[in-house]
C-alpha atoms as a PDB file:
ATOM      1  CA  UNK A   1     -87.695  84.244  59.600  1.00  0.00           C
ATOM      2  CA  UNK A   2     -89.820  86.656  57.581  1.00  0.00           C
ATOM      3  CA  UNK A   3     -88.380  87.058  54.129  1.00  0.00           C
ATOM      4  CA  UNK A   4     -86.506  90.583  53.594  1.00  0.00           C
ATOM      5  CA  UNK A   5     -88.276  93.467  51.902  1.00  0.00           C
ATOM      6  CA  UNK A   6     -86.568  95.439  49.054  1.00  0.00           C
ATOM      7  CA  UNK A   7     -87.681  99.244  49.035  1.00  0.00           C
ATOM      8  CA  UNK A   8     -89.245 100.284  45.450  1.00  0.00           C
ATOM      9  CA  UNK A   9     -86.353 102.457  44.155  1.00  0.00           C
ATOM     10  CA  UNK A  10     -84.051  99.356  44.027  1.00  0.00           C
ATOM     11  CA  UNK A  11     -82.682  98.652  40.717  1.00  0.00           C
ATOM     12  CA  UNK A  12     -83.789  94.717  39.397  1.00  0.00           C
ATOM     13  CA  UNK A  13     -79.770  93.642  39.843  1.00  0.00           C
ATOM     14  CA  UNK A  14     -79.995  95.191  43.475  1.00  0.00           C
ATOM     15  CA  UNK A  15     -83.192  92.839  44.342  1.00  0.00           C
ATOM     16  CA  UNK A  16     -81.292  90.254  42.716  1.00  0.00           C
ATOM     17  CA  UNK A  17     -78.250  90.335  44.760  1.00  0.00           C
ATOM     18  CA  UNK A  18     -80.719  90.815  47.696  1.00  0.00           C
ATOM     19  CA  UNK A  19     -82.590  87.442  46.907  1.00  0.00           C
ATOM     20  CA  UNK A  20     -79.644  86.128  46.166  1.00  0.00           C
ATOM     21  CA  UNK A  21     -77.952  87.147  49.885  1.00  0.00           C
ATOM     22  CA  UNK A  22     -81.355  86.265  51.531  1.00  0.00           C
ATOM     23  CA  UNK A  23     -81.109  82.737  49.637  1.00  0.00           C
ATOM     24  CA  UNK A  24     -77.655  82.509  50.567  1.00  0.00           C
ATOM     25  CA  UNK A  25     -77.996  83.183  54.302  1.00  0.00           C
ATOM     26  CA  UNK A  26     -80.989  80.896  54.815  1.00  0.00           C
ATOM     27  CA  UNK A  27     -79.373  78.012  53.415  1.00  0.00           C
ATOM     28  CA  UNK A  28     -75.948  78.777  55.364  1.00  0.00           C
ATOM     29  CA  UNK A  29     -78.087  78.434  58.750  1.00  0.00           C
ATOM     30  CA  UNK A  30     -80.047  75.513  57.231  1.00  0.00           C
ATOM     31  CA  UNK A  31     -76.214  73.481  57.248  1.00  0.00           C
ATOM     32  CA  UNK A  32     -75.764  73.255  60.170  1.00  0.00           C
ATOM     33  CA  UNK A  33     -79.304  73.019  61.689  1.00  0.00           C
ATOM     34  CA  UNK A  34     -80.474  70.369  59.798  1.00  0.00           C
ATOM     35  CA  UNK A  35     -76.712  68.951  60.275  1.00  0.00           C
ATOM     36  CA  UNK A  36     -77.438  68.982  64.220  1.00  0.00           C
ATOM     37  CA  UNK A  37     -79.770  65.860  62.999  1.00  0.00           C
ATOM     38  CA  UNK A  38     -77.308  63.262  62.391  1.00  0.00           C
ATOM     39  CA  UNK A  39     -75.821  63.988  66.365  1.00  0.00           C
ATOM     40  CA  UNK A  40     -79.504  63.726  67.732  1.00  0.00           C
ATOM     41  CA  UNK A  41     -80.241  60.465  66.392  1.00  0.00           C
ATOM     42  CA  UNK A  42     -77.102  59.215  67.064  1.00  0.00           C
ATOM     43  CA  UNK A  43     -77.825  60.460  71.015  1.00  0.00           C
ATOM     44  CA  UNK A  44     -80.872  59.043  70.777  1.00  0.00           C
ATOM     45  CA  UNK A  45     -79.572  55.437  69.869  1.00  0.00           C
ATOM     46  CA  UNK A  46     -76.846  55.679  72.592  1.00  0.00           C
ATOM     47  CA  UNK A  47     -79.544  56.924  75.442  1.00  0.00           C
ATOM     48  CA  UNK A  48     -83.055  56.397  74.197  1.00  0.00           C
ATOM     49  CA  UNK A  49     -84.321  59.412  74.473  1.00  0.00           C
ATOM     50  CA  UNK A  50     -84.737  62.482  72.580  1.00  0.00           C
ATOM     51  CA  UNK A  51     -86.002  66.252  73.533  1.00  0.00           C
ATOM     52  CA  UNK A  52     -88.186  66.498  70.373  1.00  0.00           C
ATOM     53  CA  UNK A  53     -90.844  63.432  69.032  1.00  0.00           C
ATOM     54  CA  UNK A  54     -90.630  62.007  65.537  1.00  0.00           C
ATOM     55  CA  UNK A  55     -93.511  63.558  64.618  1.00  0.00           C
ATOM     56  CA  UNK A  56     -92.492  66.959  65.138  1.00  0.00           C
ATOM     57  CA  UNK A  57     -89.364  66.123  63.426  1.00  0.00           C
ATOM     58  CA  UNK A  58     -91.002  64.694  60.710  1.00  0.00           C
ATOM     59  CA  UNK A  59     -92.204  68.204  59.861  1.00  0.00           C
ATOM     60  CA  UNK A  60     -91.216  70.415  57.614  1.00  0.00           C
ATOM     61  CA  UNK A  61     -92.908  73.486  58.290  1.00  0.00           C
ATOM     62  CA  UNK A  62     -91.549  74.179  61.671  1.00  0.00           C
ATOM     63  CA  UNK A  63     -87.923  74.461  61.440  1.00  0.00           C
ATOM     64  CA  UNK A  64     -86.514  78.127  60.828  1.00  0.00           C
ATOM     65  CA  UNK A  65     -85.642  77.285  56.946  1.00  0.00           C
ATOM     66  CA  UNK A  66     -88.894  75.518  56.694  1.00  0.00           C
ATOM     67  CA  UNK A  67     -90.771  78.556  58.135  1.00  0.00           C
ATOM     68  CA  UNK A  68     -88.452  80.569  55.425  1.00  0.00           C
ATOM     69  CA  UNK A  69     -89.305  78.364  52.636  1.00  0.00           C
ATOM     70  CA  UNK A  70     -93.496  78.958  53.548  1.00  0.00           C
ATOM     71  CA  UNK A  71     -92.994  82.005  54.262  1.00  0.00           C
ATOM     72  CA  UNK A  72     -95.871  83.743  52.682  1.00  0.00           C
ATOM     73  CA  UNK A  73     -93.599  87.479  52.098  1.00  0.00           C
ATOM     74  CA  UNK A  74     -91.204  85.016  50.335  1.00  0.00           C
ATOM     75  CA  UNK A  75     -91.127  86.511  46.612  1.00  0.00           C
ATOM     76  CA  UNK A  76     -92.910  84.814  43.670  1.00  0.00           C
ATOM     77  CA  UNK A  77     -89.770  84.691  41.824  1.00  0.00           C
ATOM     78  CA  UNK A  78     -88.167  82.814  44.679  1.00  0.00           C
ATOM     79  CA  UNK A  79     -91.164  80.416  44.892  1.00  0.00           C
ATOM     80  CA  UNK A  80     -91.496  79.879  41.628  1.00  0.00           C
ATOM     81  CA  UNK A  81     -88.152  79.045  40.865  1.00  0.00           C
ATOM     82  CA  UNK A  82     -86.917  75.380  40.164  1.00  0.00           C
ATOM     83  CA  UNK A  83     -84.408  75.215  42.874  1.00  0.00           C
ATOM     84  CA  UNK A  84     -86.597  76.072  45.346  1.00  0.00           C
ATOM     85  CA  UNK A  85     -89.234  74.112  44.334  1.00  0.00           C
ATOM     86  CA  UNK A  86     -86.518  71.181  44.435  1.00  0.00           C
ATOM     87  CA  UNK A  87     -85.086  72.470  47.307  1.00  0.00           C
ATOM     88  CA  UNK A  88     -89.054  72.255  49.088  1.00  0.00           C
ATOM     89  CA  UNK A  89     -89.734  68.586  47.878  1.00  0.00           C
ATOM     90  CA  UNK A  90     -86.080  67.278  49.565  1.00  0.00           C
ATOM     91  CA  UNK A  91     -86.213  69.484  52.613  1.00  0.00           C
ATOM     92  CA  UNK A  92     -89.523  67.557  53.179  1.00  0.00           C
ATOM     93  CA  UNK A  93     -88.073  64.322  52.550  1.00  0.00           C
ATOM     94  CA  UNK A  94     -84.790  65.024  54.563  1.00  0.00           C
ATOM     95  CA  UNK A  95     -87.322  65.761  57.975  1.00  0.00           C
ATOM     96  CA  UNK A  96     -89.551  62.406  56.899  1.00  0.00           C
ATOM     97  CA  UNK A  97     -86.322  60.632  57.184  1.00  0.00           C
ATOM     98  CA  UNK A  98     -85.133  62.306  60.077  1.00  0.00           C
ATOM     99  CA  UNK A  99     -88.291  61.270  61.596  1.00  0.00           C
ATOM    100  CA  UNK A 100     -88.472  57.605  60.955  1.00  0.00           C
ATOM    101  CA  UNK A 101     -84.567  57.241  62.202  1.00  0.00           C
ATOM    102  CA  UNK A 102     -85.615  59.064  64.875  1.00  0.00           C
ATOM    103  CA  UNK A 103     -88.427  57.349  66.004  1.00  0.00           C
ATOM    104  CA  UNK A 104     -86.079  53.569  65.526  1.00  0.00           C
ATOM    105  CA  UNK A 105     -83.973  55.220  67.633  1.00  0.00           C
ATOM    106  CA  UNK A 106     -86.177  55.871  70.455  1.00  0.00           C
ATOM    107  CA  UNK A 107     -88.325  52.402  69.750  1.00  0.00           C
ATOM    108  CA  UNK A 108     -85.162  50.209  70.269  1.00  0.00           C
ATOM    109  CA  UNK A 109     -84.067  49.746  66.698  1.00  0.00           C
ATOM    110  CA  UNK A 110     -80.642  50.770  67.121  1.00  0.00           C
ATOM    111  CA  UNK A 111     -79.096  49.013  64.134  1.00  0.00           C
ATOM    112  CA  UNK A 112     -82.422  50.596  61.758  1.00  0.00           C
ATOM    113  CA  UNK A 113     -81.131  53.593  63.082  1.00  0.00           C
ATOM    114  CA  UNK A 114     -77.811  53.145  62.094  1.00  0.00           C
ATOM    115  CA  UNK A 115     -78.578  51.472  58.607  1.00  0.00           C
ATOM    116  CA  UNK A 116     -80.273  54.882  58.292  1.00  0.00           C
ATOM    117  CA  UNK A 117     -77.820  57.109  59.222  1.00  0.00           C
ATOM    118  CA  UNK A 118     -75.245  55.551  57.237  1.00  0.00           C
ATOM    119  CA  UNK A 119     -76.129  54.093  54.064  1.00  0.00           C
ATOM    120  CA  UNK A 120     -80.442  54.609  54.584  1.00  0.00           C
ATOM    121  CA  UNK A 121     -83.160  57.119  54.100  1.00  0.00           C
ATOM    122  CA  UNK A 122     -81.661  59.644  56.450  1.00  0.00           C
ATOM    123  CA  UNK A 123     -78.023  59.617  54.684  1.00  0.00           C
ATOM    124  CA  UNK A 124     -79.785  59.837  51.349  1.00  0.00           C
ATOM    125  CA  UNK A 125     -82.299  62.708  52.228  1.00  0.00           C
ATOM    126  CA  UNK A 126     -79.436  64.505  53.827  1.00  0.00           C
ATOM    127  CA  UNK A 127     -76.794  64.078  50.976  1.00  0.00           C
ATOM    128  CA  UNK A 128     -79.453  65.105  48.184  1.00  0.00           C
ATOM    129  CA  UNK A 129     -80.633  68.049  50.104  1.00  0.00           C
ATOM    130  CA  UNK A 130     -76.542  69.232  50.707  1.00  0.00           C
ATOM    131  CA  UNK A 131     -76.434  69.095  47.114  1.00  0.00           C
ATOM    132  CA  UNK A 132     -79.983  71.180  45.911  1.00  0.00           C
ATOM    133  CA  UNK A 133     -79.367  73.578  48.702  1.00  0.00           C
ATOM    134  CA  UNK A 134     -75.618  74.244  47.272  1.00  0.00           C
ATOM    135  CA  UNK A 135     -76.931  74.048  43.966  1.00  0.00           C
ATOM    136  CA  UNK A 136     -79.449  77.359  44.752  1.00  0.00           C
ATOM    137  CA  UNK A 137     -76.497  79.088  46.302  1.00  0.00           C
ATOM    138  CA  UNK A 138     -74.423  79.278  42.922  1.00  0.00           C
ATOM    139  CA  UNK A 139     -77.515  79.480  40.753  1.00  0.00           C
ATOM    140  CA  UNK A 140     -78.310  82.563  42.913  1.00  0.00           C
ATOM    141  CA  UNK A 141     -75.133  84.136  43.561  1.00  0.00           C
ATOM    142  CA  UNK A 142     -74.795  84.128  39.340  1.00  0.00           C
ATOM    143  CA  UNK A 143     -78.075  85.669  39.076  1.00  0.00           C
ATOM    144  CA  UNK A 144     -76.936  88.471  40.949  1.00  0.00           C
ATOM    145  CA  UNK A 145     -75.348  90.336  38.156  1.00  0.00           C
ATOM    146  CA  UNK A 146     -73.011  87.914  37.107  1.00  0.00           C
ATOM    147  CA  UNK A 147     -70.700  88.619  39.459  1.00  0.00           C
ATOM    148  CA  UNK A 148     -70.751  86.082  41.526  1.00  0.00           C
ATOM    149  CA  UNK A 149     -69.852  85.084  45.515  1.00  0.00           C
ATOM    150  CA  UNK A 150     -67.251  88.094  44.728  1.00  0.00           C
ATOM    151  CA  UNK A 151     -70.056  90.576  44.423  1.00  0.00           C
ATOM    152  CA  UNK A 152     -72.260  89.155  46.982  1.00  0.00           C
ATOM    153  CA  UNK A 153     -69.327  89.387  49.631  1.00  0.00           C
ATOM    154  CA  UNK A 154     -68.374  93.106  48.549  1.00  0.00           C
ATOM    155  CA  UNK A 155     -72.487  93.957  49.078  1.00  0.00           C
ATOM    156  CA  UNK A 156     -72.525  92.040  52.407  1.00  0.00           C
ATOM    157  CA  UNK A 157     -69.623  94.324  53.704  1.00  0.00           C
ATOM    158  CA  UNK A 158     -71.232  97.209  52.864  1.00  0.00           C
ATOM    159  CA  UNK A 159     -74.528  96.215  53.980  1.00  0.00           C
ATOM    160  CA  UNK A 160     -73.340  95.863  57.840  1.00  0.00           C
ATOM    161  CA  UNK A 161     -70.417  98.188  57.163  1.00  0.00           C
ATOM    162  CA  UNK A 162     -68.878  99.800  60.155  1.00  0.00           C
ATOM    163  CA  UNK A 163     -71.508 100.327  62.831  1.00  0.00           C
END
């Protein structure tokens, strides 16, 4: 999803809030994408089989917050910023776990699976990513003038307003 675009007579708190909604929104769809995981794996133990291949899963450049995260129109500020720089290094290792549980899935290694689902790689990736990507969202939201998720939800009302 290409990154939004402020117009140049926005104030700097307006492109702040705007990062800070974009940020936001991103890593609201991330939850429960990258939550979708656990249920795959957990298929693909019980069956065997699995619509997507470890290695693709593996990746993390072709998911929808991946493609956000590389997403070249992304702002420098964004980029450059610790929690996304954080948030970049666990998404990565969240989809390398995915991956590996994944592929013990489909190989016959139900209980590696499991271990990894419940107390392994996968639980770990996924717990420390939960917590960066929540992380961001405050950090943001405060950035935003100060005012917090109150502000943010007052500009998202008037943003889609009554059309």
């Amino acid at each position: 999803m290409p990154a939004r675009t402020v117009p140049q007579n926005r104030s700097d708190e307006d492109i702040a809030l705007v990062a800070a909604m974009s940020i936001n929104e991103e890593i609201a769809k991330a939850f429960g994408a990258h939550g979708l995981w656990k249920t795959r794996i957990k298929q693909a133990i019980e069956t065997g089989h699995c619509e997507h291949s470890p290695d693709i899963v593996g990746r993390d450049d072709l998911c929808a917050f991946g493609k956000w995260l590389f997403d070249p129109a992304l702002p420098a500020e964004i980029r450059e910023s610790a929690d996304y720089q954080q948030v970049v290094a666990l998404h990565a290792n969240f989809h390398r776990a995915a991956g590996t549980a994944l592929s013990k899935a489909l190989l016959g290694d139900a209980s590696g699976a499991k271990e990894d689902l419940h107390e392994g790689g996968f639980s770990s990736a996924a717990e420390s990513l939960a917590a960066a990507m929540t992380a961001w969202q405050r950090r943001s939201a405060l950035a935003a003038g100060g005012y917090g998720w109150r502000r943010l939800a007052l500009w998202w009302r008037n943003r889609i307003g009554y059309r």
